[in-house]
Structure formats: structure tokens, C-alpha cells
PDB file of N, CA and C in Angstrom:
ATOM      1  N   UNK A   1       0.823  -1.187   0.000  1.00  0.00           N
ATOM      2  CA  UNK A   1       0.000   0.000   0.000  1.00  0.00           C
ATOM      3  C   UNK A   1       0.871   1.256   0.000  1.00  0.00           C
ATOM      4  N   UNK A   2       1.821   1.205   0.746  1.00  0.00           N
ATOM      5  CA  UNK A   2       2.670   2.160   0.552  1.00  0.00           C
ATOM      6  C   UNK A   2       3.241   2.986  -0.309  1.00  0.00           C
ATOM      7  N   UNK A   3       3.848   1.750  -0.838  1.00  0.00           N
ATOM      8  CA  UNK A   3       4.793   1.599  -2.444  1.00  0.00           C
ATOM      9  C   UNK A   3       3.277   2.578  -3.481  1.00  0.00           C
ATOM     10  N   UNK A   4       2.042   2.185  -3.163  1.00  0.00           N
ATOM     11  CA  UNK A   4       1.081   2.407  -4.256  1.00  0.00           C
ATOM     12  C   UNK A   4       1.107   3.980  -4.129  1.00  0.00           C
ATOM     13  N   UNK A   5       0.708   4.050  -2.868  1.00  0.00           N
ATOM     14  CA  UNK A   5       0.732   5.610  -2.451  1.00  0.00           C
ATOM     15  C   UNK A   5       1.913   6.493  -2.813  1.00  0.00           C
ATOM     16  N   UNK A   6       3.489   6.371  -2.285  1.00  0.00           N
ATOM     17  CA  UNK A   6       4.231   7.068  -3.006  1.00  0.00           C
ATOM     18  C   UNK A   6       4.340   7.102  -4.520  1.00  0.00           C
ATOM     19  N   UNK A   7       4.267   5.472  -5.078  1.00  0.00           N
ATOM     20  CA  UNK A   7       4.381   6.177  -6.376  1.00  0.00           C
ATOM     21  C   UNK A   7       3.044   6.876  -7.676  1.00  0.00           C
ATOM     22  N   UNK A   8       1.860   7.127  -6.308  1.00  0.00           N
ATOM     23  CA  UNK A   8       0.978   8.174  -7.240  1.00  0.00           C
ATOM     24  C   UNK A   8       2.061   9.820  -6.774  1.00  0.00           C
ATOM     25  N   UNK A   9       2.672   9.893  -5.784  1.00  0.00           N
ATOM     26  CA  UNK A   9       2.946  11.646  -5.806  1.00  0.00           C
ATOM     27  C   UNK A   9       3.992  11.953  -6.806  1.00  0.00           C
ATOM     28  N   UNK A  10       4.339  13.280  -6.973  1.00  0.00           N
ATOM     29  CA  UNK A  10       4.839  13.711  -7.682  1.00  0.00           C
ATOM     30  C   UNK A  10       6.102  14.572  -7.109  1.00  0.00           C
ATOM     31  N   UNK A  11       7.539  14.240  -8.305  1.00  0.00           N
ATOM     32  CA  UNK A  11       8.605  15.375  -7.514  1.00  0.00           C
ATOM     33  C   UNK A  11       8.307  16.448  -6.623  1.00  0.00           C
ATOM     34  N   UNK A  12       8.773  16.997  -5.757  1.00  0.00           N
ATOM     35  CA  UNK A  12       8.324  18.038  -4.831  1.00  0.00           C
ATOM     36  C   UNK A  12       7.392  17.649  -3.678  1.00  0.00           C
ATOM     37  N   UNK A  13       6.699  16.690  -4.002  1.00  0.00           N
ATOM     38  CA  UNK A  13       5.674  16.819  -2.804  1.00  0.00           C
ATOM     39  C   UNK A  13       6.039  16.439  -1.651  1.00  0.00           C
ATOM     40  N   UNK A  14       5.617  16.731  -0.799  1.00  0.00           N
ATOM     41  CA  UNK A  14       5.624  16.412   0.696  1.00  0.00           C
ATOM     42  C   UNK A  14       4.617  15.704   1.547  1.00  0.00           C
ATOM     43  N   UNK A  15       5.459  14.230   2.189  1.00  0.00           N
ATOM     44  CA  UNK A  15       4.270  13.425   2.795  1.00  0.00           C
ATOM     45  C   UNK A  15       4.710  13.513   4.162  1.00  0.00           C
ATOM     46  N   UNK A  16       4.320  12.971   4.555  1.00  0.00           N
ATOM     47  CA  UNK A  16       3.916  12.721   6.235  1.00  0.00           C
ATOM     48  C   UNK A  16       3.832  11.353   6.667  1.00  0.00           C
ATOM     49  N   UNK A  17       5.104  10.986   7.183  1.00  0.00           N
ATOM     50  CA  UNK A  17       4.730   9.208   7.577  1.00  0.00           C
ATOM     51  C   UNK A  17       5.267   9.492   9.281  1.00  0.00           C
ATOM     52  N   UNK A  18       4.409   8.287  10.042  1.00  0.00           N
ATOM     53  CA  UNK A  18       3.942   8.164  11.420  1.00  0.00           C
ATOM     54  C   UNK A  18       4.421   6.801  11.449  1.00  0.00           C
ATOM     55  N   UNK A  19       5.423   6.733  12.494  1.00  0.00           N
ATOM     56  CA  UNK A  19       6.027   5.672  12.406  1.00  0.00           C
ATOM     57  C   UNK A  19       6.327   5.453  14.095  1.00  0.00           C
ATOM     58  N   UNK A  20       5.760   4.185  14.403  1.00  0.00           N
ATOM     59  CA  UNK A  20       5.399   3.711  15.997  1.00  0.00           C
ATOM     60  C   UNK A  20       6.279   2.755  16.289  1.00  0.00           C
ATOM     61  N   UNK A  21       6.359   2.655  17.832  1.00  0.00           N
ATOM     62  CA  UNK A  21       7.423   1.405  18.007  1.00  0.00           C
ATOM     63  C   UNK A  21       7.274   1.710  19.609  1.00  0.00           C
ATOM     64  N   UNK A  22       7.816   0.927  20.559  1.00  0.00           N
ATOM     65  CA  UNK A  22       7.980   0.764  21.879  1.00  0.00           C
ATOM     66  C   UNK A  22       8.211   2.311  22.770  1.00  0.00           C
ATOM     67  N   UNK A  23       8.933   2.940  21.781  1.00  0.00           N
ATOM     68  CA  UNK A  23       9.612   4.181  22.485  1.00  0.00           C
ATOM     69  C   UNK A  23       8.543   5.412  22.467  1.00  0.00           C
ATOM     70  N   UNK A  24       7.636   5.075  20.880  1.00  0.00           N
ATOM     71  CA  UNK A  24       6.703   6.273  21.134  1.00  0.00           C
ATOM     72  C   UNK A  24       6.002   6.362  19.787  1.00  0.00           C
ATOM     73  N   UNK A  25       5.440   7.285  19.139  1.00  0.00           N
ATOM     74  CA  UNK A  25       5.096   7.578  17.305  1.00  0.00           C
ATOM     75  C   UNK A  25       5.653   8.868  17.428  1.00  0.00           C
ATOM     76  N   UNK A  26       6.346   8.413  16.348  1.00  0.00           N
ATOM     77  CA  UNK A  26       7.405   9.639  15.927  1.00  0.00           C
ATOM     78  C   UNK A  26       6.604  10.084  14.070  1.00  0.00           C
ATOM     79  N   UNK A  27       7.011  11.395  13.791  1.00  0.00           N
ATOM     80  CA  UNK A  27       6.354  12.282  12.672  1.00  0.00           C
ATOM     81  C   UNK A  27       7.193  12.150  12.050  1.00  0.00           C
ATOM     82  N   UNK A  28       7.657  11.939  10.827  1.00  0.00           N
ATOM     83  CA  UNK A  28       8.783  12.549   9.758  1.00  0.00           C
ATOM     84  C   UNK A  28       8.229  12.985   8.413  1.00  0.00           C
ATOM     85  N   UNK A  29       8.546  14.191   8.428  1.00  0.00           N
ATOM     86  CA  UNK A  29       7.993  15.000   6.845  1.00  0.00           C
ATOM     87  C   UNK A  29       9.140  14.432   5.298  1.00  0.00           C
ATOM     88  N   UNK A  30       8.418  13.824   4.359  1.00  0.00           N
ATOM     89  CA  UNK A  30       9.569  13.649   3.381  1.00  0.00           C
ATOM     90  C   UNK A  30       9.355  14.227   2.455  1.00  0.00           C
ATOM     91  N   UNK A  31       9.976  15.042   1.416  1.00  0.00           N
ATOM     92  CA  UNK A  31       9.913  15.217  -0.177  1.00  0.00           C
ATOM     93  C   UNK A  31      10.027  14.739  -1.010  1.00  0.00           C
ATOM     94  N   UNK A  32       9.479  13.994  -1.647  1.00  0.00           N
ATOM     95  CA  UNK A  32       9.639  13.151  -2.868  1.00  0.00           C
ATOM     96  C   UNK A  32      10.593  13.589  -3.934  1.00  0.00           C
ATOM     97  N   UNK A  33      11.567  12.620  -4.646  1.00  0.00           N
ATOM     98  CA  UNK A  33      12.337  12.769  -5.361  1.00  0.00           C
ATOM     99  C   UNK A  33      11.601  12.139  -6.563  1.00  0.00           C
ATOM    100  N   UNK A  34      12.606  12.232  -7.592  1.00  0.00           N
ATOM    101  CA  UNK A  34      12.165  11.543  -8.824  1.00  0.00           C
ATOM    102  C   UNK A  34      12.735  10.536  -8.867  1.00  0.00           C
ATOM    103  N   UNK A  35      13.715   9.938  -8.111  1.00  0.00           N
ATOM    104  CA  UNK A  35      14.437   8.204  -8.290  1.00  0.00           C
ATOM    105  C   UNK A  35      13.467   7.386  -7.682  1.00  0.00           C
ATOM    106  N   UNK A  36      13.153   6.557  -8.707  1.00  0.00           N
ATOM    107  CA  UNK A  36      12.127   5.433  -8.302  1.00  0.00           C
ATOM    108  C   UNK A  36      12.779   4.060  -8.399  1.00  0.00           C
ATOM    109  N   UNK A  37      13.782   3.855  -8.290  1.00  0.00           N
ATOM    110  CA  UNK A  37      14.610   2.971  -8.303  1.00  0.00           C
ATOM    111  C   UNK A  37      14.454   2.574  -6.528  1.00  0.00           C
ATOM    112  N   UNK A  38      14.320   0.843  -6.260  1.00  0.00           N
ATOM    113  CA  UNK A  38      14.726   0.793  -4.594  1.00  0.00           C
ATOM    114  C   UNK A  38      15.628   1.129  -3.862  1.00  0.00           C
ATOM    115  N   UNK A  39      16.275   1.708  -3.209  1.00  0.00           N
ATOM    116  CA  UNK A  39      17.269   2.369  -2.599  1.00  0.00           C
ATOM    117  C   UNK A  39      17.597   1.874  -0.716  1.00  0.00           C
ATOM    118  N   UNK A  40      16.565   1.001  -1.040  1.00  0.00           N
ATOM    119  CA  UNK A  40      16.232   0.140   0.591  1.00  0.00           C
ATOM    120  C   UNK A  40      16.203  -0.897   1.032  1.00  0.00           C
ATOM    121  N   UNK A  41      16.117  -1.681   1.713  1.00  0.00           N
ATOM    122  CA  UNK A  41      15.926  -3.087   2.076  1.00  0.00           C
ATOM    123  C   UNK A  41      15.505  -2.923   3.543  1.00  0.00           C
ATOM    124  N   UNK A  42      14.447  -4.006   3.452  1.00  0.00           N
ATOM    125  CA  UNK A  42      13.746  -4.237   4.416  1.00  0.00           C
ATOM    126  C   UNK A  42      14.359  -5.674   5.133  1.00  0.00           C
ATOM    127  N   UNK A  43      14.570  -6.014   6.526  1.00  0.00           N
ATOM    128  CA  UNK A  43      15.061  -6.989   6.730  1.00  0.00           C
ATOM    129  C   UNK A  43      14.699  -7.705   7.767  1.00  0.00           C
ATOM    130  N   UNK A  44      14.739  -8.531   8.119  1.00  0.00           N
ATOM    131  CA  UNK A  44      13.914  -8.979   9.814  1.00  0.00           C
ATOM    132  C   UNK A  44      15.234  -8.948  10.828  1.00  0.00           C
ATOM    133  N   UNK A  45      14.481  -8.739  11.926  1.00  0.00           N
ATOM    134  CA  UNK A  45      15.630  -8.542  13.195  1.00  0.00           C
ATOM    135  C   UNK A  45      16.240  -9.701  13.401  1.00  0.00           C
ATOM    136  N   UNK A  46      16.915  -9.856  13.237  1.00  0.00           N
ATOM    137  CA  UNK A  46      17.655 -11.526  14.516  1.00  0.00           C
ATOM    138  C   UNK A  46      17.516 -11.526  15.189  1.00  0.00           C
TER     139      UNK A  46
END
């Protein structure tokens, strides 16, 4: 769902992801680039 959502926005825009965990929900504002290439990996904890 994610993946679907970023890649409808467009260069420039600015999202808003809410990201939770033990310590608290933390805010981070991002700007979208135009590299749509993966640049990430997702991995499980050991």
C-alpha cells in the first residue's frame, strides 16, 4: 500500500509518515524525489 501511495505523488511533494514502536510515534515529513529505483531493504531482526 505504501509503495502504491508514493508512487501516485509527484517530484516536490511532501508526505507525512507516522512511524510507531515501543519508544513512542514519531512524525517525519519527506519530499519526494524523482528516483524510483529501490534504494532500501527491508530486513527482519535476529
Amino acid at each position: 500500500m505504501l509503495k502504491e501511495l508514493l508512487a501516485a505523488g509527484k517530484s516536490g511533494d511532501k508526505v507525512r509518515l507516522f512511524i510507531a514502536n515501543r519508544s513512542g510515534l514519531y512524525e517525519i515529513e519527506a519530499i519526494l524525489n524523482q528516483k524510483s529505483e529501490k534504494s532500501f531493504q527491508i530486513t527482519p531482526k535476529q
